[in-house]
C-alpha atoms as a PDB file:
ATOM      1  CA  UNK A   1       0.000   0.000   0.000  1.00  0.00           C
ATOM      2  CA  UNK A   2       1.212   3.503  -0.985  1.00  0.00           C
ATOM      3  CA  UNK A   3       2.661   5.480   2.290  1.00  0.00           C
ATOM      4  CA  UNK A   4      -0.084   8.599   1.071  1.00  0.00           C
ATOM      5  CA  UNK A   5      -2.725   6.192   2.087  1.00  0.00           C
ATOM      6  CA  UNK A   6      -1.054   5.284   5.653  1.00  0.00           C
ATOM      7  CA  UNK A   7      -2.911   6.574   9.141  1.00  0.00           C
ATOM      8  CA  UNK A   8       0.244   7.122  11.682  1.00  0.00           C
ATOM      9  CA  UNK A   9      -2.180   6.776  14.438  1.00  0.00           C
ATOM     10  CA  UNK A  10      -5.544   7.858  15.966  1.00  0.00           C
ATOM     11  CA  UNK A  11      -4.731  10.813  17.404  1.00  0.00           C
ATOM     12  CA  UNK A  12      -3.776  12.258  13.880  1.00  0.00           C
ATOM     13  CA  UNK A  13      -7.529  12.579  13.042  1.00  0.00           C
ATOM     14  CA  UNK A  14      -7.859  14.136  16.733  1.00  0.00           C
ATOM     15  CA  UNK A  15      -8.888  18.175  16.805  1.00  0.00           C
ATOM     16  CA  UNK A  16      -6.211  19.909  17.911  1.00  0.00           C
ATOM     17  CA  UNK A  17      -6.490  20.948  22.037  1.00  0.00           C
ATOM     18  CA  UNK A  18      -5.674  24.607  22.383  1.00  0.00           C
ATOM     19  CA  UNK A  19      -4.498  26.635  25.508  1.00  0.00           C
ATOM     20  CA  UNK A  20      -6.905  29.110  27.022  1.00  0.00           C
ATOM     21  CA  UNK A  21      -6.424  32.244  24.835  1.00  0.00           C
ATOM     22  CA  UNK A  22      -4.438  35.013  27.121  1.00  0.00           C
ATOM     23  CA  UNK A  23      -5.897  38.627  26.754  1.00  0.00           C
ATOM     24  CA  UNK A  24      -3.374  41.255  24.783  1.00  0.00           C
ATOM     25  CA  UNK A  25      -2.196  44.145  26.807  1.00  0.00           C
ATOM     26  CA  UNK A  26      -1.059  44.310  30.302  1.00  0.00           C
ATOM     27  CA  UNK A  27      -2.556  41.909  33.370  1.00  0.00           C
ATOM     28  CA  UNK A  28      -3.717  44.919  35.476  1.00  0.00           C
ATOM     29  CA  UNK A  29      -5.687  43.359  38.398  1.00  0.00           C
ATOM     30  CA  UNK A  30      -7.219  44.882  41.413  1.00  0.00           C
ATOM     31  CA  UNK A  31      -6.513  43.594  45.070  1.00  0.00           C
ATOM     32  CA  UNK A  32      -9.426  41.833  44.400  1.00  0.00           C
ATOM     33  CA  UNK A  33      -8.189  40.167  41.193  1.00  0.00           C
ATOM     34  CA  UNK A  34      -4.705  38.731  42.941  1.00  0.00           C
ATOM     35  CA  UNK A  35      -6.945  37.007  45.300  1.00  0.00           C
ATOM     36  CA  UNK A  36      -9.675  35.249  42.726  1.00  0.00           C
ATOM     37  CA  UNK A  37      -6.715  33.784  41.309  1.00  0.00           C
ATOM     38  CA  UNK A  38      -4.689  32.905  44.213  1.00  0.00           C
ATOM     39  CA  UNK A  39      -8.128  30.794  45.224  1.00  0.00           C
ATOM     40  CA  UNK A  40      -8.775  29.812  41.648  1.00  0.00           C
ATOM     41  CA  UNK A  41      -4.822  28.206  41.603  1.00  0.00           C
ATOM     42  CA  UNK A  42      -5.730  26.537  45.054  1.00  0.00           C
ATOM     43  CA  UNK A  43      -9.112  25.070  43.489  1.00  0.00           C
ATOM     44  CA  UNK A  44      -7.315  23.985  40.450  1.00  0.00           C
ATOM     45  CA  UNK A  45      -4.587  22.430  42.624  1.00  0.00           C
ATOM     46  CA  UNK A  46      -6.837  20.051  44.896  1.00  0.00           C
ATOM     47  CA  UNK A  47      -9.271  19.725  41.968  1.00  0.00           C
ATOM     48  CA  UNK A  48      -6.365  18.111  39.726  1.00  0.00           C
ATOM     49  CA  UNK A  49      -5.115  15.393  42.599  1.00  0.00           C
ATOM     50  CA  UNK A  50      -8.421  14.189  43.570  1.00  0.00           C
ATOM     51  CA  UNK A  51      -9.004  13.609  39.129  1.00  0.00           C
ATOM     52  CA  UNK A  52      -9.476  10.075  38.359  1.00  0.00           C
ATOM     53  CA  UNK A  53     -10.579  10.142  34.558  1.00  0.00           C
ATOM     54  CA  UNK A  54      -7.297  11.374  32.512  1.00  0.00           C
ATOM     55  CA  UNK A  55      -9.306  13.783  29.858  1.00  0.00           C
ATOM     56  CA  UNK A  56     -10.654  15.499  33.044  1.00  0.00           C
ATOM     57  CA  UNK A  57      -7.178  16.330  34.066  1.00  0.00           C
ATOM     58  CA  UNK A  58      -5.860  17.231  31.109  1.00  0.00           C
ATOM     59  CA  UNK A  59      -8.745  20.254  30.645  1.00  0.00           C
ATOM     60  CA  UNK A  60      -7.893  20.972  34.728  1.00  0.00           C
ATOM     61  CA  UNK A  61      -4.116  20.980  33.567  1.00  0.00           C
ATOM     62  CA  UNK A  62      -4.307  23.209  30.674  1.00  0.00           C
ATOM     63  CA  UNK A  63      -6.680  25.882  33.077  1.00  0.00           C
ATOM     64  CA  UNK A  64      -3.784  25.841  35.780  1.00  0.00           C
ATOM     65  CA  UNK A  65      -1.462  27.110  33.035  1.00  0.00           C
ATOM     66  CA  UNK A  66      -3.505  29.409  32.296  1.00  0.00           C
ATOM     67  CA  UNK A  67      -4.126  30.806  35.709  1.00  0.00           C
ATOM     68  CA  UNK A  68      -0.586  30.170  36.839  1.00  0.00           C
ATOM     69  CA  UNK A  69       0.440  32.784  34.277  1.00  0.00           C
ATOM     70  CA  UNK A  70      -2.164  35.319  34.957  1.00  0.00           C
ATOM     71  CA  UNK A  71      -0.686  35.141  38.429  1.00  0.00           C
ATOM     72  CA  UNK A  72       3.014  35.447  37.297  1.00  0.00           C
ATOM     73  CA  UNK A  73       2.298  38.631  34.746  1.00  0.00           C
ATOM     74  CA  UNK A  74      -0.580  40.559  36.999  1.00  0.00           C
ATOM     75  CA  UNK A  75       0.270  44.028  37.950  1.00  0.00           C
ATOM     76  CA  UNK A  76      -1.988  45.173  41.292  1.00  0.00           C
ATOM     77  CA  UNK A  77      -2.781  48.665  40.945  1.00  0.00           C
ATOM     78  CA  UNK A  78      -3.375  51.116  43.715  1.00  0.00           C
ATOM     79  CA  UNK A  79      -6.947  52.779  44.503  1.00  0.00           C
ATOM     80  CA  UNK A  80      -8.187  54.872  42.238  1.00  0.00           C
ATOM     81  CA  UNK A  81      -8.105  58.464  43.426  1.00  0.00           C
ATOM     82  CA  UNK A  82     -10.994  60.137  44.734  1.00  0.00           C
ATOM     83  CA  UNK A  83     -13.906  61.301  42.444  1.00  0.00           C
ATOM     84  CA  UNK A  84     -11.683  59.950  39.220  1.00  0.00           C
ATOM     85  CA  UNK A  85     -12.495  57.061  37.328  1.00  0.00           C
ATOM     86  CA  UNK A  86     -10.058  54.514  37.307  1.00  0.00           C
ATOM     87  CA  UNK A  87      -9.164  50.662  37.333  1.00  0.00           C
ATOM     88  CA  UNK A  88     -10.952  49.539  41.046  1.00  0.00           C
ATOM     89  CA  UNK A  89     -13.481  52.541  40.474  1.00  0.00           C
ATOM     90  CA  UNK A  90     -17.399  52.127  40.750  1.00  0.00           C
ATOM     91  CA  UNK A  91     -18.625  54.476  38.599  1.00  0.00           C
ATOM     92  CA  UNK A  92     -22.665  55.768  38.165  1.00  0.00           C
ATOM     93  CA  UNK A  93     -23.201  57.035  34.655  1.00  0.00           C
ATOM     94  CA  UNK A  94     -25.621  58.418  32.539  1.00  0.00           C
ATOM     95  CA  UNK A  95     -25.875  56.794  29.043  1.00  0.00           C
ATOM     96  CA  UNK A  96     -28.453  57.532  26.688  1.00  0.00           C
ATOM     97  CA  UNK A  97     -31.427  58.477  28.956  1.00  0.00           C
ATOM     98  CA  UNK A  98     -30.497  55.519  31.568  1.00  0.00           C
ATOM     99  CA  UNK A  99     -27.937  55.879  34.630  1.00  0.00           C
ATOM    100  CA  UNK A 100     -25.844  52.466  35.212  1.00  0.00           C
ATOM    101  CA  UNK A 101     -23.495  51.811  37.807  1.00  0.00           C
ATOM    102  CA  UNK A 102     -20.822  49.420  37.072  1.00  0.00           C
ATOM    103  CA  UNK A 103     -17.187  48.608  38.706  1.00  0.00           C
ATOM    104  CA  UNK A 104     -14.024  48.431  36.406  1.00  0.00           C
ATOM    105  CA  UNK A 105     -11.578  45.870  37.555  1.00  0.00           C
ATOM    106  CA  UNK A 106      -9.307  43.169  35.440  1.00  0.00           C
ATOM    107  CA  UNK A 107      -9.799  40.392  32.475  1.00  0.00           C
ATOM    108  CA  UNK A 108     -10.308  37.200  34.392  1.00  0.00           C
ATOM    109  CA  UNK A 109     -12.822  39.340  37.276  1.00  0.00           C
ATOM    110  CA  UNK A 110     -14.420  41.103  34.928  1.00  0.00           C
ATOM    111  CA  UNK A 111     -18.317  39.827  34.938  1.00  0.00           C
ATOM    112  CA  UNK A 112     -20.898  42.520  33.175  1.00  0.00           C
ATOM    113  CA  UNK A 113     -23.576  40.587  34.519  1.00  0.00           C
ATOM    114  CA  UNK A 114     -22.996  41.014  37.786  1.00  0.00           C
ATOM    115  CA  UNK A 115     -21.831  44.949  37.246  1.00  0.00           C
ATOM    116  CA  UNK A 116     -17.582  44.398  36.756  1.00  0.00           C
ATOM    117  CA  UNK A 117     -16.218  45.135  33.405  1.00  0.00           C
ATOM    118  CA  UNK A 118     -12.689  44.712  31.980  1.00  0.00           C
ATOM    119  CA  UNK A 119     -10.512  47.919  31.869  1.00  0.00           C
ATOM    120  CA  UNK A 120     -10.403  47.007  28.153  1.00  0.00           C
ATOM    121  CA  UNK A 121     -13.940  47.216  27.509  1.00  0.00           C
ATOM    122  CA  UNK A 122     -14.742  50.555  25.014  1.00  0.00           C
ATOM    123  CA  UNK A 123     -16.694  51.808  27.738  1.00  0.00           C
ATOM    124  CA  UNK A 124     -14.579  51.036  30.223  1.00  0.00           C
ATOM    125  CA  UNK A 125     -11.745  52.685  28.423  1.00  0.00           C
ATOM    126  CA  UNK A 126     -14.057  55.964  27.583  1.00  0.00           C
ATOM    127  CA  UNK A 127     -14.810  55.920  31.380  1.00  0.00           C
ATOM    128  CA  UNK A 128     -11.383  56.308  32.598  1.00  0.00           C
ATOM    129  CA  UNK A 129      -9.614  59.189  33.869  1.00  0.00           C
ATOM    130  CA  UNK A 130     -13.223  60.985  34.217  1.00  0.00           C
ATOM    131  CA  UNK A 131     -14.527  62.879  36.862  1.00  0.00           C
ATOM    132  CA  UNK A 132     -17.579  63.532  38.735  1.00  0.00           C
ATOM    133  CA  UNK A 133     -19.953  66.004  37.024  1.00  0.00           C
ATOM    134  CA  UNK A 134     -17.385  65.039  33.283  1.00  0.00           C
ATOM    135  CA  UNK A 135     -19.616  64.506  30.274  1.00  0.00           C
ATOM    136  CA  UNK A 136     -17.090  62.666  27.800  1.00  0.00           C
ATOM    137  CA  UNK A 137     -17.617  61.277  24.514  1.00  0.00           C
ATOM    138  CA  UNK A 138     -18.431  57.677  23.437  1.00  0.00           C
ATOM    139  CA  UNK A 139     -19.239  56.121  20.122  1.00  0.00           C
ATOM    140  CA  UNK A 140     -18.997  59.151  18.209  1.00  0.00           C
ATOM    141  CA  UNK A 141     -21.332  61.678  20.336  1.00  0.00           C
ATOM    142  CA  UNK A 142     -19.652  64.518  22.229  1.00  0.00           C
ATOM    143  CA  UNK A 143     -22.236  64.562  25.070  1.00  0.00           C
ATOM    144  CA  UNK A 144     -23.029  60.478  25.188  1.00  0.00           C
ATOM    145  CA  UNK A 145     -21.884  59.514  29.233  1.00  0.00           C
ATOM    146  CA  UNK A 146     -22.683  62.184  31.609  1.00  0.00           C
ATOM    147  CA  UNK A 147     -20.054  60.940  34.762  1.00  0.00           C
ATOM    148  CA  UNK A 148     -22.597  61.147  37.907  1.00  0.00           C
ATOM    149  CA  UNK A 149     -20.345  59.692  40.532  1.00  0.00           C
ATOM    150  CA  UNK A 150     -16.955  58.016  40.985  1.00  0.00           C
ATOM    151  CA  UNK A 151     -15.222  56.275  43.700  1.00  0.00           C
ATOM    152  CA  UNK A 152     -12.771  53.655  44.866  1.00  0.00           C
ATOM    153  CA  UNK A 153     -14.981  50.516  44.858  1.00  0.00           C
ATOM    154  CA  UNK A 154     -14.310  48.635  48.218  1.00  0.00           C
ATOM    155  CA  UNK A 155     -15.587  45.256  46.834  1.00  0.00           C
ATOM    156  CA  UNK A 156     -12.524  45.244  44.361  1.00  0.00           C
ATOM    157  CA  UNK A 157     -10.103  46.424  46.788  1.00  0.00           C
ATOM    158  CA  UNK A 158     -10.507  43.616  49.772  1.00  0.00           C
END
């Protein structure tokens, strides 16, 4: 039989298994942040001894990666200062006719649905360095986020 019609071995015909995709741009975290992952390691850690079914621990291995070098590249940053917007700031906005309050804080604790977004975000990155009282601009409109109130956001700094 020709060598062109030859399988090597199951795992040829296998998708390939791909790491957890690492955001671009720096690991700025929040107090908050360094300890998520410090539990989230710890998790990972017990979670990967007590695996009996070898697929299982590969996935569990390949998210310890992962977190272990969130962990090595995060950068804490220090409160945000008073009445500015900034990475650890709850901020209260105005945005087309509706106010929102939402906390900016890091990539992996970043979670819009429960009010957190990543310091990346467009609005996140149109919030920052803002002040109370600031109307900025966002998506093209001069007058789009009017900044009702800003402060260090206690949740993110614990």
């Amino acid at each position: 039989m020709s060598v062109a019609f030859r399988r090597e071995s199951d795992d040829e015909h296998m998708e390939p298994a791909f790491e957890w995709p690492i955001p671009i741009g720096p690991n700025l975290v929040t107090p908050r942040g360094v300890r998520l992952l410090g539990e989230e390691a710890a998790r990972l850690a017990d979670a990967i001894a007590a695996a009996a079914d070898e697929d299982a621990r590969k996935k569990l291995l390949k998210r310890q990666r992962y977190v272990h070098t969130r962990q090595s590249t995060a950068e804490m940053q220090p409160p945000p200062a008073a009445d500015r917007v900034g990475i650890g700031s709850r901020v209260t906005f105005t945005l087309n006719g509706a106010t929102r309050t939402l906390s900016i804080v890091g990539h992996d604790e970043a979670d819009p649905a429960q009010g957190t977004i990543a310091f990346s975000a467009p609005l996140a990155r149109a919030l920052m360095g803002a002040e109370a009282g600031e109307t900025i601009e966002y998506q093209g409109r001069e007058d789009a986020i009017t900044i009702v109130a800003a402060a260090a956001d206690p949740e993110t700094l614990a």
